[in-house]
C-alpha atoms as a PDB file:
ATOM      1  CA  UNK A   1     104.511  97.731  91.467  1.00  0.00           C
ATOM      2  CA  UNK A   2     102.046 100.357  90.482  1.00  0.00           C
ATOM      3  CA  UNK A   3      99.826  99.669  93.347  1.00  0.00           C
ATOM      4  CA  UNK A   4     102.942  99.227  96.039  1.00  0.00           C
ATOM      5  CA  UNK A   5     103.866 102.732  94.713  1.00  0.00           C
ATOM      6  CA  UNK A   6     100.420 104.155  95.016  1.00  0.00           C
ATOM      7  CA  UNK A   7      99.996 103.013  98.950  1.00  0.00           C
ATOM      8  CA  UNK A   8     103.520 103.661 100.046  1.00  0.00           C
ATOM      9  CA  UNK A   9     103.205 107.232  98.803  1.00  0.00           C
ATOM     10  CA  UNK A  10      99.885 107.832 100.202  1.00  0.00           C
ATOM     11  CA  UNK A  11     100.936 106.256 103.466  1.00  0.00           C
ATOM     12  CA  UNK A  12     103.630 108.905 103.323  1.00  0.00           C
ATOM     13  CA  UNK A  13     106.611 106.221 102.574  1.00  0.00           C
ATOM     14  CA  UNK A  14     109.665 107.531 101.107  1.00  0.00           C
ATOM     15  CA  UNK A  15     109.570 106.580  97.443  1.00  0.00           C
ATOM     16  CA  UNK A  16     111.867 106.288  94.406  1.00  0.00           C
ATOM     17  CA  UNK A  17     110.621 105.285  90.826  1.00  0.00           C
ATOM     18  CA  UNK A  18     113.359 106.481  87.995  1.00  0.00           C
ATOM     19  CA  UNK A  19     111.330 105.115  85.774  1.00  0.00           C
ATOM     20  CA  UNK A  20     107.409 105.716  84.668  1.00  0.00           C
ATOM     21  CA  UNK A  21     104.914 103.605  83.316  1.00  0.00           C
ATOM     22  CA  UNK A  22     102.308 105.993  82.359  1.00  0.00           C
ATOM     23  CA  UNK A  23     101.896 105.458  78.464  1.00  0.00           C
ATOM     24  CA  UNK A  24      99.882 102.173  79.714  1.00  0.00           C
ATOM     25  CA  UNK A  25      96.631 102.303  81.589  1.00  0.00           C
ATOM     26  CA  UNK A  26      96.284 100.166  84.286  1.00  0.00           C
ATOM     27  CA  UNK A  27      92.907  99.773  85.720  1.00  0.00           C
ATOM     28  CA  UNK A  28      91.859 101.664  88.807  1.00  0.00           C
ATOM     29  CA  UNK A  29      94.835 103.041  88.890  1.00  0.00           C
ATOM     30  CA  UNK A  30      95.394 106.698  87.965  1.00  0.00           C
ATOM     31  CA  UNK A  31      98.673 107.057  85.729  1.00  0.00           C
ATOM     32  CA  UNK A  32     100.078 109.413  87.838  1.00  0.00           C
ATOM     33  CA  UNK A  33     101.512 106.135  89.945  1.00  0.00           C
ATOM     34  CA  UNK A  34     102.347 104.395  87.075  1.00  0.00           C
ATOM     35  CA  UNK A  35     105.952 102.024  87.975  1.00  0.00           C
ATOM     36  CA  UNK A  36     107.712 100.059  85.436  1.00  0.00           C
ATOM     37  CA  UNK A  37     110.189  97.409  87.030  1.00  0.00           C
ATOM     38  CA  UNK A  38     112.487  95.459  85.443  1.00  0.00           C
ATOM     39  CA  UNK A  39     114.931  92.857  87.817  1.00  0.00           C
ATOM     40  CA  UNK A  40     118.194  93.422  86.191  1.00  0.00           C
ATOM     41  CA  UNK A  41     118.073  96.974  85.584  1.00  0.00           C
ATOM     42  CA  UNK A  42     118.307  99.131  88.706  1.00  0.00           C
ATOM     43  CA  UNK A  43     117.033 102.187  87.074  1.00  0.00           C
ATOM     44  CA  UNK A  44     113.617 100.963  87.011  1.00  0.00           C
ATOM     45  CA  UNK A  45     113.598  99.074  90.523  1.00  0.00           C
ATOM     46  CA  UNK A  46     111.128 100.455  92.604  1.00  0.00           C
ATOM     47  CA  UNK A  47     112.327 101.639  96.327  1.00  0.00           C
ATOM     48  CA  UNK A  48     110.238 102.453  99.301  1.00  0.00           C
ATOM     49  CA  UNK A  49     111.780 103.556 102.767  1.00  0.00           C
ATOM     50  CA  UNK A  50     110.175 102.954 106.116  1.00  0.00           C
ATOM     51  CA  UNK A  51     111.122 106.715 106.900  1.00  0.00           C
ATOM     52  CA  UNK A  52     108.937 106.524 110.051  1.00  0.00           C
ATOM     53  CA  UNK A  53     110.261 106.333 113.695  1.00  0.00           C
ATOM     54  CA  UNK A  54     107.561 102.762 113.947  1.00  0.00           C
ATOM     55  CA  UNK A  55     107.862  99.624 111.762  1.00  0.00           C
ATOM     56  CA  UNK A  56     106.177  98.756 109.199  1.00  0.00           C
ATOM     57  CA  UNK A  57     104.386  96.125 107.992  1.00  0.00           C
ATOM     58  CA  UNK A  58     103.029  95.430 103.951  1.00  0.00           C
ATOM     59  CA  UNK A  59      99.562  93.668 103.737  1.00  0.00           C
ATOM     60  CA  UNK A  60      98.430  92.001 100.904  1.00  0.00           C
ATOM     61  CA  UNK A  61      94.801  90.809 100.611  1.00  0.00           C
ATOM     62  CA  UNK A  62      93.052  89.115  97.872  1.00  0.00           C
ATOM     63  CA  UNK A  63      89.843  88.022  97.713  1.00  0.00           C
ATOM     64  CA  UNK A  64      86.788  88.079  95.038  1.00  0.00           C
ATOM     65  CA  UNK A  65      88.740  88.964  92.573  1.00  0.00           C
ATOM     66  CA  UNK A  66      90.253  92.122  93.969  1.00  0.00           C
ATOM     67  CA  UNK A  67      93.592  92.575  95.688  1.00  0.00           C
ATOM     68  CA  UNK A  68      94.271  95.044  98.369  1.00  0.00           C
ATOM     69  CA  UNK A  69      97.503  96.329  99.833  1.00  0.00           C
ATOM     70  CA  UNK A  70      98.155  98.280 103.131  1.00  0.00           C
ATOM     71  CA  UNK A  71     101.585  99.624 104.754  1.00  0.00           C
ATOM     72  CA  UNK A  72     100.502  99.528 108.475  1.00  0.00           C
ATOM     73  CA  UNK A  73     102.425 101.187 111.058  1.00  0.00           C
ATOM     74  CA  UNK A  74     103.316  98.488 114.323  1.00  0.00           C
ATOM     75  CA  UNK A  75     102.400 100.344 117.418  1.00  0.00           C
ATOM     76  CA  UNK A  76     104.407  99.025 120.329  1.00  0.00           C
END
């Protein structure tokens, strides 16, 4: 969740976390995008919103060890 929060905001993605998770390090991730999530509890859901005039389109990637994640923009 940390990571999805990370590239949605730097991809300039609405986003909504009520809830932080920076008391915990996570590695190679700076706390600042620290996300708890918990199913049944909507306070600490994580929400992104496509609020782009394009789709968009999540990419997950792992390989050696390392995953990667990209919100890519469909051009038409």
């Amino acid at each position: 969740a940390s990571l999805m929060y990370w590239v949605a905001k730097d991809a300039g993605l609405d986003t909504k976390a009520p809830v932080n998770h920076d008391f915990a390090s996570i590695p190679e991730i700076n706390k600042q995008f620290g996300v708890s999530i918990y199913s049944n509890n909507k306070q600490q859901n994580l929400y992104i919103t496509n609020n782009t005039d394009k789709e968009i389109t999540s990419h997950f990637e792992y390989s050696d060890n390392k995953l990667k994640l990209a919100f890519l923009k469909e051009v038409k």
